[in-house]
C-alpha atoms as a PDB file:
ATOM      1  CA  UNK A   1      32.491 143.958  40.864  1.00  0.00           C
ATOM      2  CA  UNK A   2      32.888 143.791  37.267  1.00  0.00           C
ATOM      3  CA  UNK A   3      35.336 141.289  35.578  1.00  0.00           C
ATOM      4  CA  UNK A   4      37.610 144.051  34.534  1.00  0.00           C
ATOM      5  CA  UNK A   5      38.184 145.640  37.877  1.00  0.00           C
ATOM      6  CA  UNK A   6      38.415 142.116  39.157  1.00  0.00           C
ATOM      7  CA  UNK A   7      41.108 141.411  36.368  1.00  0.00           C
ATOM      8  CA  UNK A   8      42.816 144.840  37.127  1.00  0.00           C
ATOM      9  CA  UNK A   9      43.001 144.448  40.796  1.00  0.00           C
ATOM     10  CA  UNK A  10      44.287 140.691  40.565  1.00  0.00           C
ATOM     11  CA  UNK A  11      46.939 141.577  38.134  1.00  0.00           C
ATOM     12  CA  UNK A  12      47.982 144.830  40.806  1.00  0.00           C
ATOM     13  CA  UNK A  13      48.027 141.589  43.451  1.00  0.00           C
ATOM     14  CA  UNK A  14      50.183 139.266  41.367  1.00  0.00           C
ATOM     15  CA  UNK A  15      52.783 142.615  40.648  1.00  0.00           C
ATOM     16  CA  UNK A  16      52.804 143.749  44.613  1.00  0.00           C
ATOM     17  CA  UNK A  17      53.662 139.939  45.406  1.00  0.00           C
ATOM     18  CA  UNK A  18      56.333 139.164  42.877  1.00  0.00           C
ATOM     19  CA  UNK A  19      57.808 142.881  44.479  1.00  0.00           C
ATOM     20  CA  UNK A  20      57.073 141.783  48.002  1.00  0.00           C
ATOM     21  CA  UNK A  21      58.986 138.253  47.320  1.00  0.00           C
ATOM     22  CA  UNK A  22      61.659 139.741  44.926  1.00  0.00           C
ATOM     23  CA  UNK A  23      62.418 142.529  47.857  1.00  0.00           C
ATOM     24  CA  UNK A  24      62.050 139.713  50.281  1.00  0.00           C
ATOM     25  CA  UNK A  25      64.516 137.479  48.541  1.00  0.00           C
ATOM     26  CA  UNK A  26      67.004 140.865  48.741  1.00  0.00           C
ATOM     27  CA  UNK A  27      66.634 141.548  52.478  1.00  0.00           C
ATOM     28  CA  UNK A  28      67.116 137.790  52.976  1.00  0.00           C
ATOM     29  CA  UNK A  29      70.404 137.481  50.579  1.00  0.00           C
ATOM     30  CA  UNK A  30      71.672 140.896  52.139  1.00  0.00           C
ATOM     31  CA  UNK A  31      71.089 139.899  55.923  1.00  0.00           C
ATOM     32  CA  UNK A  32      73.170 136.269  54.731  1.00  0.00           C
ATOM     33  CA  UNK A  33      75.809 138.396  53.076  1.00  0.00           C
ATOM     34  CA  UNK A  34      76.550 140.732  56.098  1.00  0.00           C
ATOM     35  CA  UNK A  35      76.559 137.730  58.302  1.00  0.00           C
ATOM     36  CA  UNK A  36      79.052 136.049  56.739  1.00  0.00           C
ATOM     37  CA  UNK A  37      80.986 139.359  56.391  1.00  0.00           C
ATOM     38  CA  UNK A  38      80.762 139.666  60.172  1.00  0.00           C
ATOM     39  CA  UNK A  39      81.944 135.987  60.471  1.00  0.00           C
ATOM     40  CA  UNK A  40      85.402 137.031  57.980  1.00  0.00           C
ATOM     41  CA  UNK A  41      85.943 139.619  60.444  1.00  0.00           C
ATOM     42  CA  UNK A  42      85.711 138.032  63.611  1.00  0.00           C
ATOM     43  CA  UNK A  43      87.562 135.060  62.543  1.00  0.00           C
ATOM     44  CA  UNK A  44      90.218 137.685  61.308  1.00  0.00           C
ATOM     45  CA  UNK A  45      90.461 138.897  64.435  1.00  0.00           C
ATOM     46  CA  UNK A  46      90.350 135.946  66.644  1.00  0.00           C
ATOM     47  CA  UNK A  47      93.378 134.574  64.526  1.00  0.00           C
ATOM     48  CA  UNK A  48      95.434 137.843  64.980  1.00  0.00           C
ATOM     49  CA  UNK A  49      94.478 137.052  69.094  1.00  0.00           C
ATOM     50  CA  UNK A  50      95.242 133.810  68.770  1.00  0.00           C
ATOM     51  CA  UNK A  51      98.771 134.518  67.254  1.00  0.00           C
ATOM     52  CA  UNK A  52      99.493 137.187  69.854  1.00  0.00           C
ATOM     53  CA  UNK A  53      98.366 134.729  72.491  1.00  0.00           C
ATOM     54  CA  UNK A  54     100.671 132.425  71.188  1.00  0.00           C
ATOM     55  CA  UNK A  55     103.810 134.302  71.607  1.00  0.00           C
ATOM     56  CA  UNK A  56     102.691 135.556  74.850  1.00  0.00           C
ATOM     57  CA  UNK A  57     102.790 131.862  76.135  1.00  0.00           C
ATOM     58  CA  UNK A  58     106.176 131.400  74.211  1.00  0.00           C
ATOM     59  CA  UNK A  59     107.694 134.310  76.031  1.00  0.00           C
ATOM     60  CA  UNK A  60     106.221 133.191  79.292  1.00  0.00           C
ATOM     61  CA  UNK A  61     107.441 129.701  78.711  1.00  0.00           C
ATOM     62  CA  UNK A  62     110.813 130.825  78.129  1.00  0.00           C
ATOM     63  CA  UNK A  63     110.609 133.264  81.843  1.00  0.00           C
ATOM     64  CA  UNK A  64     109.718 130.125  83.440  1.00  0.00           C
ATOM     65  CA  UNK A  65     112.419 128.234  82.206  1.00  0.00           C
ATOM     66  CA  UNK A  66     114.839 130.904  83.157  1.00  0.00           C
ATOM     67  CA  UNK A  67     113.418 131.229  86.308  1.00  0.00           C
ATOM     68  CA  UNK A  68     113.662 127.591  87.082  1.00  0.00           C
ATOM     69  CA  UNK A  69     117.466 127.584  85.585  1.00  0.00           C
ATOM     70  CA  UNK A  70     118.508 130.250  88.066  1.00  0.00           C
ATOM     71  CA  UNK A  71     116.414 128.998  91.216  1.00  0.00           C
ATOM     72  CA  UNK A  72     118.473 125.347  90.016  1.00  0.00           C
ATOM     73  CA  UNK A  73     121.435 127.109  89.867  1.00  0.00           C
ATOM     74  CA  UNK A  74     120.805 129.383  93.235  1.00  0.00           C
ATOM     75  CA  UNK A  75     120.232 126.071  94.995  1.00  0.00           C
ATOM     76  CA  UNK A  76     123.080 124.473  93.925  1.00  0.00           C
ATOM     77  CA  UNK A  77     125.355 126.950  94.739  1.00  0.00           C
ATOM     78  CA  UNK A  78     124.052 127.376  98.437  1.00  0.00           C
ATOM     79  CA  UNK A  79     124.694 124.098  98.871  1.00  0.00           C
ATOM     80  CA  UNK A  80     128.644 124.506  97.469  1.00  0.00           C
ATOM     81  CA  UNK A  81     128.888 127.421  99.812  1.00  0.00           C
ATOM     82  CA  UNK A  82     127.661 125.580 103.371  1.00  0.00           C
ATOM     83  CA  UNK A  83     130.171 122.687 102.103  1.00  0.00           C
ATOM     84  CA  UNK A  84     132.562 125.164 101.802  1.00  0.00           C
ATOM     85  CA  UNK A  85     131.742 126.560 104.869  1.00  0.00           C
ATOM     86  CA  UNK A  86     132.000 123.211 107.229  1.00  0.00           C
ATOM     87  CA  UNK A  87     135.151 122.280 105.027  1.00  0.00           C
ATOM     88  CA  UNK A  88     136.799 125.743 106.010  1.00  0.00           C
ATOM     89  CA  UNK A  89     135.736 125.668 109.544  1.00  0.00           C
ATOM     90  CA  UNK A  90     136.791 122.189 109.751  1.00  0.00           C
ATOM     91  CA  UNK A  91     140.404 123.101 108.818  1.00  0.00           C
ATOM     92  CA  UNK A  92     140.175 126.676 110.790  1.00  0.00           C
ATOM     93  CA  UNK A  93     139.691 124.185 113.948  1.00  0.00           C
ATOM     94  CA  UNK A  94     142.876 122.070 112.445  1.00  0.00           C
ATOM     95  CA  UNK A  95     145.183 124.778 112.156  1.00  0.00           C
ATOM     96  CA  UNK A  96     144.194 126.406 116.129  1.00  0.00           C
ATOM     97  CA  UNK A  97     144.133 122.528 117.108  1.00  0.00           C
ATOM     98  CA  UNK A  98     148.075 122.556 115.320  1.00  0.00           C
ATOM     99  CA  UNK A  99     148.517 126.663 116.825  1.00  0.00           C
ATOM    100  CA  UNK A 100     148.103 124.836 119.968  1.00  0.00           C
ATOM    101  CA  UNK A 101     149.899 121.913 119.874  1.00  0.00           C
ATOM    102  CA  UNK A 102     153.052 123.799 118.488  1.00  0.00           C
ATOM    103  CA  UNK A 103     152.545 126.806 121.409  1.00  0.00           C
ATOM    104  CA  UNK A 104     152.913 123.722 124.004  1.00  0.00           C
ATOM    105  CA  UNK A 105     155.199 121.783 121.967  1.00  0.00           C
ATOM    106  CA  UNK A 106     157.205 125.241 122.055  1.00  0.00           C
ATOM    107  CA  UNK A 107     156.134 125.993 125.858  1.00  0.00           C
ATOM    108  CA  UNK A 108     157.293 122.582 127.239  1.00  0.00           C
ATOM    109  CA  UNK A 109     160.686 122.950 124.925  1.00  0.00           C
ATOM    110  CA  UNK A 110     162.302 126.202 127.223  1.00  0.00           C
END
């Protein structure tokens, strides 16, 4: 080969490399850039989930305090009523036990 073609083709070389690493160096900073895009956006949306999570748990947290409130308050008011209830047959037993008493009281009088 003679020095010029050898000069020629080396100085093709050293232009298709400098493309090659310049087009390189593109693809590279590209594939970065959309990565991190893709990063923004997820993180974007795992906040927004995160948030709507968040409430979900809040209103749950409130249901279960209700619920636990009213089962309380259910339970405590079943017990009132079977007080209630021994109290009032306690004194529906008085008053026949009196009913009685008077009706021979009454009997034993004529």
């Amino acid at each position: 080969m003679d020095t010029e073609l050898k000069q020629y083709l080396d100085a093709m070389e050293g232009r298709m490399n400098a493309t090659v690493n310049a087009t390189e160096k593109r693809v590279v900073t590209l594939i970065v850039e959309v990565k991190e895009s893709l990063e923004r956006q997820m993180n974007t949306r795992f906040d927004a989930l995160d948030a709507r999570f968040e409430a979900q748990a809040n209103r749950l947290d409130r249901q279960a305090a209700l619920i636990q409130v009213g089962s309380r308050w259910s339970n405590r008011m079943t017990a009132w009523a079977e007080r209630v209830d021994l109290s009032l047959d306690k004194k529906s037993e008085q008053i026949v036990d009196l009913h009685k008493r008077i009706d021979k009281i009454e009997g034993d009088a004529k």
